[in-house]
Protein backbone atom coordinates (compact mmCIF):
# COMPACT_ATOMS: atom_id res chain seq x y z
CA UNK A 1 37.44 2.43 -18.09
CA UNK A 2 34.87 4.94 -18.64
CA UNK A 3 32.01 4.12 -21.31
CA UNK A 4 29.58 6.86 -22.34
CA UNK A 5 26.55 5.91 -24.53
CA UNK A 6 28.16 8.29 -27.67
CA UNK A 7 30.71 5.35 -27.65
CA UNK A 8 27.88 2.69 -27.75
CA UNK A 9 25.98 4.37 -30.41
CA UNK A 10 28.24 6.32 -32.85
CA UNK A 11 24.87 6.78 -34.79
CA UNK A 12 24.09 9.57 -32.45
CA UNK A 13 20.77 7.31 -31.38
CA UNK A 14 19.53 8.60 -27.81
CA UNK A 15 20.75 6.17 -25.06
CA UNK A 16 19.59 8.83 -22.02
CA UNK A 17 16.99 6.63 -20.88
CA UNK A 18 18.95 3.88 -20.68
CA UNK A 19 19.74 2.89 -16.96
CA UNK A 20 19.99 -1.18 -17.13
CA UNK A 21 22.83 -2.39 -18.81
CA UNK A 22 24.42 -5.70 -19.79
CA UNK A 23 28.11 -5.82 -17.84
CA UNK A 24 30.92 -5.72 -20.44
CA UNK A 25 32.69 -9.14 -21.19
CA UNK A 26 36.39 -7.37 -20.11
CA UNK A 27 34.08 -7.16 -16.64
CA UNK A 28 31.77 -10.52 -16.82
CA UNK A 29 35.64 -12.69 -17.18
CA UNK A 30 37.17 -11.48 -14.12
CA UNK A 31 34.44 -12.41 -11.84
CA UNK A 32 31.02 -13.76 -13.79
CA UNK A 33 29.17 -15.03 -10.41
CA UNK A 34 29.16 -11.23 -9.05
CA UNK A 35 26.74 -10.29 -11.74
CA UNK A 36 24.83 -13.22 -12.79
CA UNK A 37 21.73 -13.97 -10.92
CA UNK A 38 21.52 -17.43 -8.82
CA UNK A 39 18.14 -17.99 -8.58
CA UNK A 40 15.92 -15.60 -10.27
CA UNK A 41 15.36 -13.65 -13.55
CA UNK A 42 13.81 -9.84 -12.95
CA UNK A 43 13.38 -8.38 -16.59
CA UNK A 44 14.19 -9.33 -20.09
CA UNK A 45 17.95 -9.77 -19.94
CA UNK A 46 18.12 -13.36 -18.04
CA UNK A 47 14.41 -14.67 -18.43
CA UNK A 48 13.88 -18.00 -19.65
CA UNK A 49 17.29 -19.10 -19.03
CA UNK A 50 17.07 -23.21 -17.32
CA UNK A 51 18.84 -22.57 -14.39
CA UNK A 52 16.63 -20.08 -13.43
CA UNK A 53 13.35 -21.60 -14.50
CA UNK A 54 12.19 -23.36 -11.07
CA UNK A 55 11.39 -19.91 -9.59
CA UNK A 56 8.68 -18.99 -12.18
CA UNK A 57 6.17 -21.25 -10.12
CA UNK A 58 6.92 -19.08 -6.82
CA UNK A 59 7.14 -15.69 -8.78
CA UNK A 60 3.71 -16.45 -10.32
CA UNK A 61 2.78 -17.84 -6.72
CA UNK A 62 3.55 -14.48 -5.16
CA UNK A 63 1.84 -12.77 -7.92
CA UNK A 64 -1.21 -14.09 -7.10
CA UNK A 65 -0.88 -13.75 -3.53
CA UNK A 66 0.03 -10.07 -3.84
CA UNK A 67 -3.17 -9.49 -5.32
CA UNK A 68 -5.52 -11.26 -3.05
CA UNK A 69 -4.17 -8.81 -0.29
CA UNK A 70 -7.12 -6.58 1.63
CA UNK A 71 -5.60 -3.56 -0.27
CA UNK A 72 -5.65 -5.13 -3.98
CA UNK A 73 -9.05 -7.03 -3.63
CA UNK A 74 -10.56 -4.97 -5.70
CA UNK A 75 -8.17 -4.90 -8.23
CA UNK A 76 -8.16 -7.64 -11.42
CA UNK A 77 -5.29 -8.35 -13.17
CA UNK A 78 -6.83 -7.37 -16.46
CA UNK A 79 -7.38 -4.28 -15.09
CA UNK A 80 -3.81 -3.51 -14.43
CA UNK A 81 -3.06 -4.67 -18.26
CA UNK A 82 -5.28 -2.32 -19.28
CA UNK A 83 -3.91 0.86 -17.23
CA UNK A 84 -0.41 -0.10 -18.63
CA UNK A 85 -1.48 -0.58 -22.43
CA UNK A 86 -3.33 3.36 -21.79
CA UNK A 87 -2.16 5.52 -24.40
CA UNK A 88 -0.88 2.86 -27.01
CA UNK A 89 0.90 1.16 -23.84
CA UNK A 90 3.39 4.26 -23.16
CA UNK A 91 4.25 3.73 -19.75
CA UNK A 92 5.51 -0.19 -20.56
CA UNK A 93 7.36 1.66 -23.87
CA UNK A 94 9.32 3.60 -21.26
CA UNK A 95 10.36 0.75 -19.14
CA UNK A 96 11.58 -1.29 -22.37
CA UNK A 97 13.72 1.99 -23.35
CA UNK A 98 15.15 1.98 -19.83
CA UNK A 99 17.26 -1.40 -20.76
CA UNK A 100 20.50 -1.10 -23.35
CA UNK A 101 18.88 -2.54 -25.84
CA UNK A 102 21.95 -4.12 -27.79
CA UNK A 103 22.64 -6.44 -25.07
CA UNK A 104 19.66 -8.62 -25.36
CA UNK A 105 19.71 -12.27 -26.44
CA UNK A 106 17.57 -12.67 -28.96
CA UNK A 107 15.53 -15.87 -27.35
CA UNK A 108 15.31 -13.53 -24.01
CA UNK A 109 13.97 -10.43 -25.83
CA UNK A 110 11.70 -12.48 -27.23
CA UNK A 111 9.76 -14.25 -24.67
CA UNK A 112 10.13 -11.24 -22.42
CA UNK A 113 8.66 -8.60 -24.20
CA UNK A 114 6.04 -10.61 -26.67
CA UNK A 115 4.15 -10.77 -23.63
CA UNK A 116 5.67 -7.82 -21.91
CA UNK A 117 2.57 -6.62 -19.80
CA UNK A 118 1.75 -9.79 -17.83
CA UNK A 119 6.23 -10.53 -17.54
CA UNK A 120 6.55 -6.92 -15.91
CA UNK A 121 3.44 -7.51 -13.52
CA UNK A 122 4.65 -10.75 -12.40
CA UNK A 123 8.02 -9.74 -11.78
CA UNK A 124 6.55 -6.59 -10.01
CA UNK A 125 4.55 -8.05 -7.88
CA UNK A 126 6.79 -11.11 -6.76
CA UNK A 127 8.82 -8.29 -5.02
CA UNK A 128 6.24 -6.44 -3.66
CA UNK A 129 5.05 -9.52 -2.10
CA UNK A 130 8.31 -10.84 -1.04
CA UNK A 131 9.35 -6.86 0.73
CA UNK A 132 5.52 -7.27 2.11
CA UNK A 133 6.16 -10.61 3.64
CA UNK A 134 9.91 -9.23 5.05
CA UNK A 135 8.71 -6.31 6.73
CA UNK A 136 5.72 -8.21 8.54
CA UNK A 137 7.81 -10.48 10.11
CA UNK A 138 10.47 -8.55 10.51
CA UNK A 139 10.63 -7.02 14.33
CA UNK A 140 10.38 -3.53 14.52
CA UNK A 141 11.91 -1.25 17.40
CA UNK A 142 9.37 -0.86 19.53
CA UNK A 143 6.18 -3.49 19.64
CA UNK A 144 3.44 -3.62 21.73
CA UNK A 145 1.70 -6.86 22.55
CA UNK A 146 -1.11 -6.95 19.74
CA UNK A 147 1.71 -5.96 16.95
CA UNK A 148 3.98 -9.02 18.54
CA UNK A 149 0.59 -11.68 18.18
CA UNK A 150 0.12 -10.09 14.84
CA UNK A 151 3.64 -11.02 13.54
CA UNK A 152 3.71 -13.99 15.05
CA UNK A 153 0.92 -15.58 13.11
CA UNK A 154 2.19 -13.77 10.39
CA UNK A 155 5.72 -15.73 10.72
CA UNK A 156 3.28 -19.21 11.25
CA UNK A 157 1.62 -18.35 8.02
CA UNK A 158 4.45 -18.19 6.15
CA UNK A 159 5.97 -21.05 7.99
CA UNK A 160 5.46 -23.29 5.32
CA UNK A 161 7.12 -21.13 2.53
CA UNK A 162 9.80 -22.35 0.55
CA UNK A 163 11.29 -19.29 -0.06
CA UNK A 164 10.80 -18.12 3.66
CA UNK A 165 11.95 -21.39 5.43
CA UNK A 166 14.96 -21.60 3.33
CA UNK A 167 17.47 -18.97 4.72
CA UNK A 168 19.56 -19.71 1.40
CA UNK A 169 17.36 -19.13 -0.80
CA UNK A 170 15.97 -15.60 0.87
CA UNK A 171 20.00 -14.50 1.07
CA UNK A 172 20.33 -15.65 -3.18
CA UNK A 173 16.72 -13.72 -3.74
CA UNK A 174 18.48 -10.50 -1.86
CA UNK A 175 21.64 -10.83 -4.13
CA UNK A 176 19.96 -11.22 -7.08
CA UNK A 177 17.67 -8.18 -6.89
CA UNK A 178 20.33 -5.70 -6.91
CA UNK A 179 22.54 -6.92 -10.36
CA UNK A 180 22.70 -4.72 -12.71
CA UNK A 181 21.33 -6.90 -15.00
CA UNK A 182 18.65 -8.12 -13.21
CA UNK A 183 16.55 -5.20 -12.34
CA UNK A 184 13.10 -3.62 -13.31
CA UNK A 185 13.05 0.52 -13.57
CA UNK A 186 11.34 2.41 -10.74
CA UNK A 187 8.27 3.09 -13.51
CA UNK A 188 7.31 -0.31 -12.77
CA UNK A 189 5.49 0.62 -9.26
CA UNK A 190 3.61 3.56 -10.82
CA UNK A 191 0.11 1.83 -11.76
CA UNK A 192 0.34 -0.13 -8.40
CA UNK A 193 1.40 2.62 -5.58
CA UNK A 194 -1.54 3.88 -3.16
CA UNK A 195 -1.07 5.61 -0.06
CA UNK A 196 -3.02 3.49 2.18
CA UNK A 197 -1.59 2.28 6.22
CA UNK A 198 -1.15 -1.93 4.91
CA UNK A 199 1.12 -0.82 2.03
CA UNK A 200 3.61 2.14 2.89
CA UNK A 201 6.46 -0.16 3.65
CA UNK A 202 5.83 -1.19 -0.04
CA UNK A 203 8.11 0.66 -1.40
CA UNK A 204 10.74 0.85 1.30
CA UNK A 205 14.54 -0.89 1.11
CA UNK A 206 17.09 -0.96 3.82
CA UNK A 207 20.53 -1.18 3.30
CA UNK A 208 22.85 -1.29 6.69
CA UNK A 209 19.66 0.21 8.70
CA UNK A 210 18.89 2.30 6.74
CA UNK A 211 15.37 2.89 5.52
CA UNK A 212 14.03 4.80 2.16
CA UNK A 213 10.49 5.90 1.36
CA UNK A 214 8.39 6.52 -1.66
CA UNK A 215 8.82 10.42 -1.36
CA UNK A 216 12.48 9.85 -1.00
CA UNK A 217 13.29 7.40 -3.56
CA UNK A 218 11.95 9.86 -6.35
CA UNK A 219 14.57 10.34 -8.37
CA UNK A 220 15.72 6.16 -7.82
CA UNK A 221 16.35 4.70 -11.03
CA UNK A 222 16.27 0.99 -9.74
CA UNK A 223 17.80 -1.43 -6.67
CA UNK A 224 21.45 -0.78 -7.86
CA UNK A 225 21.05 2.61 -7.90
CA UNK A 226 19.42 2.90 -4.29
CA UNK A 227 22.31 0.59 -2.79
CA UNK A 228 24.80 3.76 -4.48
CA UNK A 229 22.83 6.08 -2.61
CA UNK A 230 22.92 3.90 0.42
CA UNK A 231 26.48 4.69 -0.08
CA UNK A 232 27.30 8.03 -1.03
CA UNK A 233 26.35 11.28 0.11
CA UNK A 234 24.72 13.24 -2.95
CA UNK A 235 24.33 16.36 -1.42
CA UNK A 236 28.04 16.89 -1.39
CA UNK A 237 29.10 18.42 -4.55
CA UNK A 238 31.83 15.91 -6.80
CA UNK A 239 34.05 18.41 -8.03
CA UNK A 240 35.44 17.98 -11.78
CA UNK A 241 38.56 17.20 -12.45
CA UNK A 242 40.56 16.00 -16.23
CA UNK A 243 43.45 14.41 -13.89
CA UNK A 244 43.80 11.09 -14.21
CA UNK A 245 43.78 8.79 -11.22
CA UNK A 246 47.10 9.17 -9.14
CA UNK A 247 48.59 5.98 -7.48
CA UNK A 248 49.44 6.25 -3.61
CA UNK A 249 52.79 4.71 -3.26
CA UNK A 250 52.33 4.09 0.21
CA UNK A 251 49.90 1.47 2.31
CA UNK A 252 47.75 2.18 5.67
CA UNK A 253 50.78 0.59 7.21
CA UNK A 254 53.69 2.72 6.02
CA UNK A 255 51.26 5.60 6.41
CA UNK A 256 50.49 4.95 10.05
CA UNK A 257 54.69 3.99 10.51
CA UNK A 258 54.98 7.62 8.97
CA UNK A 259 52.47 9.26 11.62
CA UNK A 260 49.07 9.42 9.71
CA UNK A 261 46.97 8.72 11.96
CA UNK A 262 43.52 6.26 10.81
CA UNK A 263 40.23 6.15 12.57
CA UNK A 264 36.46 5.74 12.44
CA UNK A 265 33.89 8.82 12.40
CA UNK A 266 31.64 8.38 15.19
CA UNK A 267 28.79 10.33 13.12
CA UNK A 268 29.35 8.86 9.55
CA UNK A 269 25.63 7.98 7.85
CA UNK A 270 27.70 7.28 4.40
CA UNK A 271 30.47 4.77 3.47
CA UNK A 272 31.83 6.83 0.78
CA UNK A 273 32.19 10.01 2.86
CA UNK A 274 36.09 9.86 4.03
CA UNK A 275 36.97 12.65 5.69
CA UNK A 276 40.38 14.63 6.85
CA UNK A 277 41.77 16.29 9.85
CA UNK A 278 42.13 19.26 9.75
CA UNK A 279 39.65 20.31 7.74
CA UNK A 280 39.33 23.43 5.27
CA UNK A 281 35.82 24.12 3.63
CA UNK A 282 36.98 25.46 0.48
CA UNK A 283 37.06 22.23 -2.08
CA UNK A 284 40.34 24.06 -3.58
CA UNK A 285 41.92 23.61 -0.53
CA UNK A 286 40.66 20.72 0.90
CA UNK A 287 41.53 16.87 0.53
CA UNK A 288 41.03 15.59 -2.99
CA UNK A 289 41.38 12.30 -2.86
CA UNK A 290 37.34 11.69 -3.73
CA UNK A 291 38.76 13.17 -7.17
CA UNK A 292 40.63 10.71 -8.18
CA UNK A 293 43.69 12.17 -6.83
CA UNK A 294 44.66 9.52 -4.78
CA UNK A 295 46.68 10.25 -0.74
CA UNK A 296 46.57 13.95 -0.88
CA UNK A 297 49.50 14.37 1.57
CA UNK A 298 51.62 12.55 -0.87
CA UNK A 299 50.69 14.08 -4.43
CA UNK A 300 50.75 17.97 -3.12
CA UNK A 301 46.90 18.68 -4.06
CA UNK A 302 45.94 20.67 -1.29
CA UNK A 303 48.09 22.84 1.30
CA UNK A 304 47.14 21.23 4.79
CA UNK A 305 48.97 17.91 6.05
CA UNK A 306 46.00 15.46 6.56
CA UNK A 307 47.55 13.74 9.97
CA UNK A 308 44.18 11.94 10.46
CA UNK A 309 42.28 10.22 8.04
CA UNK A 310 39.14 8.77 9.17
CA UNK A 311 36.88 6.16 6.94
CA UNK A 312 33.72 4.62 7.87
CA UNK A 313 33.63 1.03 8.61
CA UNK A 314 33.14 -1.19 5.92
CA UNK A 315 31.73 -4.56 6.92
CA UNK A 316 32.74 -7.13 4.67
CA UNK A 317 30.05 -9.72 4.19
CA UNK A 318 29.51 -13.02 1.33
CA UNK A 319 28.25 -10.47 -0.46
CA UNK A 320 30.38 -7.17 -0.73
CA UNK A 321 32.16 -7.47 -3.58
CA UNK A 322 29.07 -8.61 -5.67
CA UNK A 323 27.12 -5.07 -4.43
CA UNK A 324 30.13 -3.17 -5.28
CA UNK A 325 30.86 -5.06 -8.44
CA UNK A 326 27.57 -3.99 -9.79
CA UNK A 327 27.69 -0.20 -7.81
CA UNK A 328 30.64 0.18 -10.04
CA UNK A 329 29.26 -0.62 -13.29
CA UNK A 330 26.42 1.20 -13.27
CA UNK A 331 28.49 4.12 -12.09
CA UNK A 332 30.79 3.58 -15.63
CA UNK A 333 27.52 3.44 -17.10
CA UNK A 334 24.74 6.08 -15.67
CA UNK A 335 27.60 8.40 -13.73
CA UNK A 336 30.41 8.02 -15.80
CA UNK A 337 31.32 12.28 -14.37
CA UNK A 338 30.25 11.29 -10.87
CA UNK A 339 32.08 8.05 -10.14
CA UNK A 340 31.74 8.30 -6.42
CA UNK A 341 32.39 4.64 -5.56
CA UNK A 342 34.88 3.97 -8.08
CA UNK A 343 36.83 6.12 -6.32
CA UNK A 344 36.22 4.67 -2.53
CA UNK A 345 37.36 1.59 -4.01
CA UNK A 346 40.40 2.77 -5.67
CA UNK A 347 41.38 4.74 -2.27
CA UNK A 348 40.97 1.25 -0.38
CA UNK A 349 43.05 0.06 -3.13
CA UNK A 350 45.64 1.78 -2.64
CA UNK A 351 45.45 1.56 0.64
CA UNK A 352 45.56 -2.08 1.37
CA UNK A 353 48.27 -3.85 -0.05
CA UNK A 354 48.95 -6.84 2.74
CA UNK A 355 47.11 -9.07 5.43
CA UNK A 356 49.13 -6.33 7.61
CA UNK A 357 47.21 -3.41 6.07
CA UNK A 358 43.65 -4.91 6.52
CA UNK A 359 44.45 -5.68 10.17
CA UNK A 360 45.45 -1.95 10.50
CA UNK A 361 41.83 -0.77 9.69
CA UNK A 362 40.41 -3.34 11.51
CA UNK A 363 42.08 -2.49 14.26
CA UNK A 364 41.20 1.31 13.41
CA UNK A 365 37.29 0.01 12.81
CA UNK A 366 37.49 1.08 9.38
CA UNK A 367 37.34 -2.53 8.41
CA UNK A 368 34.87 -5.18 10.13
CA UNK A 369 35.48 -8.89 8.63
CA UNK A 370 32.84 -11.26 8.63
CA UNK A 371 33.62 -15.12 8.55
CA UNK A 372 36.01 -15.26 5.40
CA UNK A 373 39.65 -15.04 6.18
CA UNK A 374 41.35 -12.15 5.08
CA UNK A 375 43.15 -13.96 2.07
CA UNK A 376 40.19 -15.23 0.58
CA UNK A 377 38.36 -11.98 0.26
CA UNK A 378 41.48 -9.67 -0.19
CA UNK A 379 42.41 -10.34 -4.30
CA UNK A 380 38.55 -8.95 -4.97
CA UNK A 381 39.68 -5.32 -3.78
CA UNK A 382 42.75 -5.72 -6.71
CA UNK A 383 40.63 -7.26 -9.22
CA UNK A 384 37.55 -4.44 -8.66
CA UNK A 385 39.92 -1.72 -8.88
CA UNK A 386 40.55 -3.00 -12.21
CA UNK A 387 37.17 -1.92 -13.75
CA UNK A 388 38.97 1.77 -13.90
């Protein structure tokens, strides 16, 4: 199911700088909890809803505290309203164009963007505060003595935190920052960043250890779309293609009875990037599966017999198929041509078909289950692969 914003607005109104999108009803009814927040409302499209009210006392609480810090002292709230309303408020115009503006509820829109300035600086600074608070009591690699005091009282200043002695609530917060639908654009940090040494892990994210920084999160639309490049390798060119998507009429299981052989890259740094044995350079030539091809060996795309197929582990946590639920729609959204993860997840569709197939890759590493048993978690691979 591909959607492109000519579809959405047959008017021919420009929709490019739209990156935040409501999720489709066909999507919301198979699985509303994966893109609904729990807790808290970022941005217009959820704010003011009851359930989520209770938060706006610690959001406005982190707010403040964000701005008492050594490195925003001398900053005033008012003055940051005034730097955003600068030429007739164009920056804060920008972010409201960067949400799909026929999906807002009408109460929502409302109350969000009546008064828009002080909304987008709370919910700003509640998660700089709340990334500022992680990463100071978070234990780096290497500490020396001084660091370890200084993160201790940190941890014994925050002891009495709600949100920080409530390992619930923290793991709900992390979900609910990375919907689709609950997000503030990447414009939102531009008033507030300064290179100074209390605030460059400001802007940083990690996602399965890995770690992002202001210079290289340039061209990051938001938290969904960082999580996507968590996962797939944009340097490597996604070749076009008009074929349609190509079922695999085999499993892992009846592939591995047939001789393919599965495995884990030692070296992989992305989930997404699956790779072949042998392998051939040229992308004419090479496996295609990554465009939407499906098994190559079975489907005749490319010349060479691909005995070895080796995927990077997936570790399948509460929360996987809420982050890919969302990874997907954004990508039938923002990358409709480039619809990297659509595609890992239709592979692993086809793929796994039984219990028997996920303890395959398990055993192969390409699969590492957390607590849920395998039939509890298995029908959400089937029911994402229905979003194409």
């Amino acid at each position: 199911m591909n959607i492109s914003p000519e579809i959405l607005e047959p008017d021919g109104e420009d929709t490019r700088s739209w990156i935040i999108y409501k999720v489709p009803n066909k999507l919301q009814e198979i699985c509303p909890a994966a893109y609904t927040p729990q807790i808290v409302s970022i941005g217009p499209f959820h704010h003011g809803k009851s359930n989520l009210k209770a938060m706006e006392h610690y959001k406005d609480k982190y707010a403040k505290k964000f701005l008492e810090r050594s490195f925003c002292n001398h900053i005033k709230r008012e003055d940051l309203m005034n730097e955003l309303k600068k030429e007739d408020g164009k920056l804060v115009e920008r972010i409201k164009r960067s949400y799909e503006e026929d999906s807002f509820e009408p109460e929502n829109e409302k109350k969000y963007w009546t008064d828009k300035i002080p909304m987008i600086l709370q919910d700003a600074f509640f998660i700089f505060e709340l990334f500022l608070r992680n990463h100071e009591t978070q234990p780096p690699d290497r500490e020396d003595d001084e660091k370890k005091k200084q993160r201790e009282e940190k941890i014994k200043k925050y002891s009495g935190d709600y949100i920080w002695r409530t390992p619930w609530v923290k793991a709900a917060i992390k979900q609910d920052l990375i919907l689709l639908e609950n997000l503030l654009p990447f414009l939102f940090g531009k008033p507030c960043r300064k290179e100074s040494s209390e605030n460059k892990p400001l802007f940083k994210y990690s996602w399965q250890e890995k770690k992002q920084s202001v210079s290289e999160m340039k061209h990051i639309k938001h938290f969904t779309d960082l999580i996507r490049k968590f996962m797939c390798d944009k340097t490597v060119q996604y070749p076009k293609s008009s074929e349609a998507l190509t079922h695999c009429l085999y499993s892992a299981k009846q592939l591995d009875n047939a001789g393919v052989m599965f495995g884990r890259p030692k070296d992989a740094t992305y989930l997404a990037s699956i790779n072949t044995w042998p392998d051939v350079k040229d992308d004419d030539k090479c496996c295609q599966w990554w465009n939407g091809r499906g098994c190559c060996w079975l489907n005749g795309c490319c010349w060479i017999n691909c005995l070895q197929l080796k995927i990077p582990q997936l570790k399948v946590q509460d929360n996987t198929e809420c982050i890919f639920r969302n990874v997907m729609a954004l990508e039938q959204f923002v990358y409709p041509d480039e619809p990297r993860i659509c595609n890992y997840i239709f592979l692993l569709d086809q793929l796994i078909d039984t219990v028997e197939d996920v303890d395959l890759l398990v055993d192969k590493e390409s699969l590492r289950i957390g607590l849920a048993p395998t039939r509890l978690w298995l029908p959400w691979l089937t029911n994402s692969a229905t979003i194409l």
